[in-house]
Protein backbone atom coordinates (compact mmCIF):
# COMPACT_ATOMS: atom_id res chain seq x y z
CA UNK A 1 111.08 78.84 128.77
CA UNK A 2 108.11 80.29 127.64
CA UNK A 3 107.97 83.45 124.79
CA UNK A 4 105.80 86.22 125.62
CA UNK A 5 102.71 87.43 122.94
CA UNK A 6 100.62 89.60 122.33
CA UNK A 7 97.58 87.27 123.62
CA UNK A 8 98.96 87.02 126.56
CA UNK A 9 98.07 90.01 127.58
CA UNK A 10 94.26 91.95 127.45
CA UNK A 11 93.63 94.15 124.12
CA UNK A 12 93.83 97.99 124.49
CA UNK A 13 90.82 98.24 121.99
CA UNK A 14 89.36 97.89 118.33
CA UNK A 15 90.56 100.33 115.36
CA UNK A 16 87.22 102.30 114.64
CA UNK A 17 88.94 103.83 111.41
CA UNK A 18 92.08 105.97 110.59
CA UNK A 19 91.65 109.92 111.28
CA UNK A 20 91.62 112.37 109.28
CA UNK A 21 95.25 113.78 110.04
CA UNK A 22 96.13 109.85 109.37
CA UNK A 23 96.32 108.37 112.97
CA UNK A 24 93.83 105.42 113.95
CA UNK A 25 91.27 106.61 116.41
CA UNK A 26 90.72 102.96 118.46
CA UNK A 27 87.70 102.12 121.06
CA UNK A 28 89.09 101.59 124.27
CA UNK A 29 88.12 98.40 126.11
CA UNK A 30 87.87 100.34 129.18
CA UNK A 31 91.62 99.30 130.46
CA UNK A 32 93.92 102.28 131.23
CA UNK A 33 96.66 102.58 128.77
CA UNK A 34 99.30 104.87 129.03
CA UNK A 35 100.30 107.22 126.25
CA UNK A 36 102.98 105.76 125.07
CA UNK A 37 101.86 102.33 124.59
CA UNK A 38 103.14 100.31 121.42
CA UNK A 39 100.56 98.69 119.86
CA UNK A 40 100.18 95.27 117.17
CA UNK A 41 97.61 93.41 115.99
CA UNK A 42 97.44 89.74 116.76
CA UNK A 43 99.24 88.48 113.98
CA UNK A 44 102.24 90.85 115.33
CA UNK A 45 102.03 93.56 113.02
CA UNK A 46 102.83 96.68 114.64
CA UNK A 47 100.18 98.96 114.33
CA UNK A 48 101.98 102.33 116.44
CA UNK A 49 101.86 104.26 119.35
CA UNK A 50 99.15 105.35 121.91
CA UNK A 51 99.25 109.33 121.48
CA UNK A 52 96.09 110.20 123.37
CA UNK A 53 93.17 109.22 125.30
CA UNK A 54 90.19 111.33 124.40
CA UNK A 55 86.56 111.42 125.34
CA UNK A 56 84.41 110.23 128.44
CA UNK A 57 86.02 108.45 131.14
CA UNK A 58 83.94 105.79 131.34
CA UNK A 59 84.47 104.86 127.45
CA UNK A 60 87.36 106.26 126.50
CA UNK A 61 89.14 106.26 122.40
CA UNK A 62 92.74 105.92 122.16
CA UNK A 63 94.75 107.86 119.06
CA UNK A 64 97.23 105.54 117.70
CA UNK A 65 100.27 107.49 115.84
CA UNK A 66 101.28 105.23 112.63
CA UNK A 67 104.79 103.56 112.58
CA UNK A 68 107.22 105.98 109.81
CA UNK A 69 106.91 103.29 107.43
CA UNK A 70 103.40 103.00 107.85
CA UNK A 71 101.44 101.69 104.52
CA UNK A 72 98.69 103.97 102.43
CA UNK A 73 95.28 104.83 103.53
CA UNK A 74 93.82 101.91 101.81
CA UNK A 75 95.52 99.82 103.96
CA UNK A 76 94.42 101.36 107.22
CA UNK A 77 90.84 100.99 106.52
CA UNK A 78 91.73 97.43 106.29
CA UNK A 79 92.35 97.64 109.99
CA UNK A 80 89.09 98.81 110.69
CA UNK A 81 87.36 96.26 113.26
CA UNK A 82 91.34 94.99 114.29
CA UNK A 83 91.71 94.46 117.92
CA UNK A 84 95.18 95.57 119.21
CA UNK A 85 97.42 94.13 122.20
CA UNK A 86 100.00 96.26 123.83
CA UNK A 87 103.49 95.62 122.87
């Protein structure tokens, strides 16, 4: 039996940087995603929720709502340039 991850399946985008109000705004790769979505880097760490798709259709950003336990600013700027897979 085979065991699903997260590179099985296409990434929703690439963290750009976190927001100001301390979300992640992510590049979309162009795939629809769902509000909604859970999201986790490729080494399985879960990096939240799709809240929003914002911008032009044809190159659309994704805001990614942090996890409650969610680690300190420093540590999302280490995300920066982290592709994400849904969950």
């Amino acid at each position: 039996m085979s065991t699903h991850t997260t590179r099985d399946l296409p990434p929703v985008g690439t963290v750009l940087r976190p927001a100001p109000d301390g979300d992640l705004l992510v590049e979309s790769d162009g795939e629809p995603v769902e509000p909604g979505t859970r999201c986790e880097t490729d080494s399985g760490r879960i990096a939240g929720t799709v809240e929003d798709v914002i911008g032009p259709v044809d190159q659309p950003f994704l805001v990614v709502s942090l996890p409650g336990d969610a680690e300190g600013a420093s540590d999302l700027e280490e995300l920066a340039g982290t592709r994400l897979y849904p969950r």
